[in-house]
C-alpha atoms as a PDB file:
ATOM      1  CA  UNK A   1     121.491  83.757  58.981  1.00  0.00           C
ATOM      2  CA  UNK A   2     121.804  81.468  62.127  1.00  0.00           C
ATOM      3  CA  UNK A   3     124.408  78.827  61.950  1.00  0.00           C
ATOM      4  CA  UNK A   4     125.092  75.926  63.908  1.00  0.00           C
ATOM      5  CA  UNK A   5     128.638  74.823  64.574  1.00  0.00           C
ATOM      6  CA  UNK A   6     129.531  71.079  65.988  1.00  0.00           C
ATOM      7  CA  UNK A   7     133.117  71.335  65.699  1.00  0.00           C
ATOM      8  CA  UNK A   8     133.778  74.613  67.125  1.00  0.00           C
ATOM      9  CA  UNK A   9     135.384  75.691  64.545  1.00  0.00           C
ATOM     10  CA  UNK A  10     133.418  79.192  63.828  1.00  0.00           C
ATOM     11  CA  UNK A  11     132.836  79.789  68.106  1.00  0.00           C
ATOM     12  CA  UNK A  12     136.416  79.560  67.911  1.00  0.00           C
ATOM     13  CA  UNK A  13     137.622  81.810  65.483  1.00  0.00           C
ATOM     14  CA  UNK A  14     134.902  84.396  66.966  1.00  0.00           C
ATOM     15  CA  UNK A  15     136.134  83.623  70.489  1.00  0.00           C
ATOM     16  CA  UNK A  16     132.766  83.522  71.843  1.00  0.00           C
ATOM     17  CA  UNK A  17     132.948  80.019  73.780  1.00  0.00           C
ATOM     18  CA  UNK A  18     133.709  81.398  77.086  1.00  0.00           C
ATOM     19  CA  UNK A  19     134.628  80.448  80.453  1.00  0.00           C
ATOM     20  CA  UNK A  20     131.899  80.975  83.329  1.00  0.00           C
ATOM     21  CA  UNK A  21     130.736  80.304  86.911  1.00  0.00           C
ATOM     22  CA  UNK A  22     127.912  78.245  87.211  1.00  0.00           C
ATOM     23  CA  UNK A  23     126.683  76.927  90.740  1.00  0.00           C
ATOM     24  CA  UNK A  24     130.551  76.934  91.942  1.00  0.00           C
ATOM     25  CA  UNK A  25     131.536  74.759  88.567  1.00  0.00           C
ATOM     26  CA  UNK A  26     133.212  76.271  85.893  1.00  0.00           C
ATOM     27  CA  UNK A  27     131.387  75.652  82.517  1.00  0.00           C
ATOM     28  CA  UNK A  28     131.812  76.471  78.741  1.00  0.00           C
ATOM     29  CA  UNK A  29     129.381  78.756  77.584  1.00  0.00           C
ATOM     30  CA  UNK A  30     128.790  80.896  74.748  1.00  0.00           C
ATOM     31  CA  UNK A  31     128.687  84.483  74.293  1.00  0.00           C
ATOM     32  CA  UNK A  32     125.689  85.892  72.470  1.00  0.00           C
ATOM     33  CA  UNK A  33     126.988  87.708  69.722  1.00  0.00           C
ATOM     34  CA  UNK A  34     125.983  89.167  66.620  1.00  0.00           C
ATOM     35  CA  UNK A  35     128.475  89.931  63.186  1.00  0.00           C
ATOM     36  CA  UNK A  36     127.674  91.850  60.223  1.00  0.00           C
ATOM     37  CA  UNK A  37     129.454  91.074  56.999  1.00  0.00           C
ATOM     38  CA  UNK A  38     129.107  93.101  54.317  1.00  0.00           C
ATOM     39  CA  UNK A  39     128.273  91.752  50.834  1.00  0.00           C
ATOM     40  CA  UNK A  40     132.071  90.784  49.950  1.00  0.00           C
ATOM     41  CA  UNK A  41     131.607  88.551  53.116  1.00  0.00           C
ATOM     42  CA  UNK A  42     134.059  91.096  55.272  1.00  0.00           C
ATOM     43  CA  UNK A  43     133.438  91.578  58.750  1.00  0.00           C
ATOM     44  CA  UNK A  44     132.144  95.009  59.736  1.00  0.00           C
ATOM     45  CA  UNK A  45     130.667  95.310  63.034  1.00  0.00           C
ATOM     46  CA  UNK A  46     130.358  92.893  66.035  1.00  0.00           C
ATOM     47  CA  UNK A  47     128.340  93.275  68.510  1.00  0.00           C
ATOM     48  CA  UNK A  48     129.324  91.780  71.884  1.00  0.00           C
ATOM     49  CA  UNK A  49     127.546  89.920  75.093  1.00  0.00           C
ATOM     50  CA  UNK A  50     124.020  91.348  73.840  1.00  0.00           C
ATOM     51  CA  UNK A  51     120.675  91.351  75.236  1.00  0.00           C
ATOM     52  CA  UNK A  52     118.338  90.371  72.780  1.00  0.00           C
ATOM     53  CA  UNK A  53     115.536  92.992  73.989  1.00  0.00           C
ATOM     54  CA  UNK A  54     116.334  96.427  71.835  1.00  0.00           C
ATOM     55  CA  UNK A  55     119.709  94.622  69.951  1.00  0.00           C
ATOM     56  CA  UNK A  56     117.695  93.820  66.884  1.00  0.00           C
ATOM     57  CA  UNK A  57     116.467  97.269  66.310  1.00  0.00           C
ATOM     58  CA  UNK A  58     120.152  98.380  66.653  1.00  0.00           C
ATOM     59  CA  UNK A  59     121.429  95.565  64.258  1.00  0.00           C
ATOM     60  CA  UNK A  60     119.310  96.709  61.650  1.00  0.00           C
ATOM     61  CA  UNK A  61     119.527 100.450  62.252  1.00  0.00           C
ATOM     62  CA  UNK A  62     123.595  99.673  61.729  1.00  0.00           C
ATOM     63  CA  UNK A  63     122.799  98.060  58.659  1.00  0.00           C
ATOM     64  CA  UNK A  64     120.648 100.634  57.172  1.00  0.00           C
ATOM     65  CA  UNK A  65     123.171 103.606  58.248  1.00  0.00           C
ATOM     66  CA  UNK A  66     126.464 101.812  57.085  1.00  0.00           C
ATOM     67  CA  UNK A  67     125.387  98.948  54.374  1.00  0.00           C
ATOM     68  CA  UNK A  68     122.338 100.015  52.105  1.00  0.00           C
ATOM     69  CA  UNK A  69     123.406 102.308  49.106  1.00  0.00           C
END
């Protein structure tokens, strides 16, 4: 699921609005992240400052190691 966020509220709680360098200025930017929940809506895995190349092979080989019965 992809979710957009207008107040803030969710890059908050996930701290992934961060701080950054840009051109000399610093600027808000966010962190590309990804968060598995399990079905009980629990968080079980982050994964941090990703690359989106080989990440969503990894996501789904998590899932499929830790979350299918």
């Amino acid at each position: 699921m992809l979710l957009t966020d207008e107040s803030g509220e969710v890059l908050e709680k996930y701290e992934v609005l961060k701080n950054k360098k840009m051109f000399g200025k610093e600027v808000k930017s966010i962190e590309r992240s990804t968060f598995v929940f399990n079905k009980f809506g629990e968080l079980v895995k982050e994964f941090r400052n990703v690359k989106p190349g080989p990440h969503p092979e990894e996501v789904l080989e998590y899932i499929k190691e830790n979350l299918t019965n």
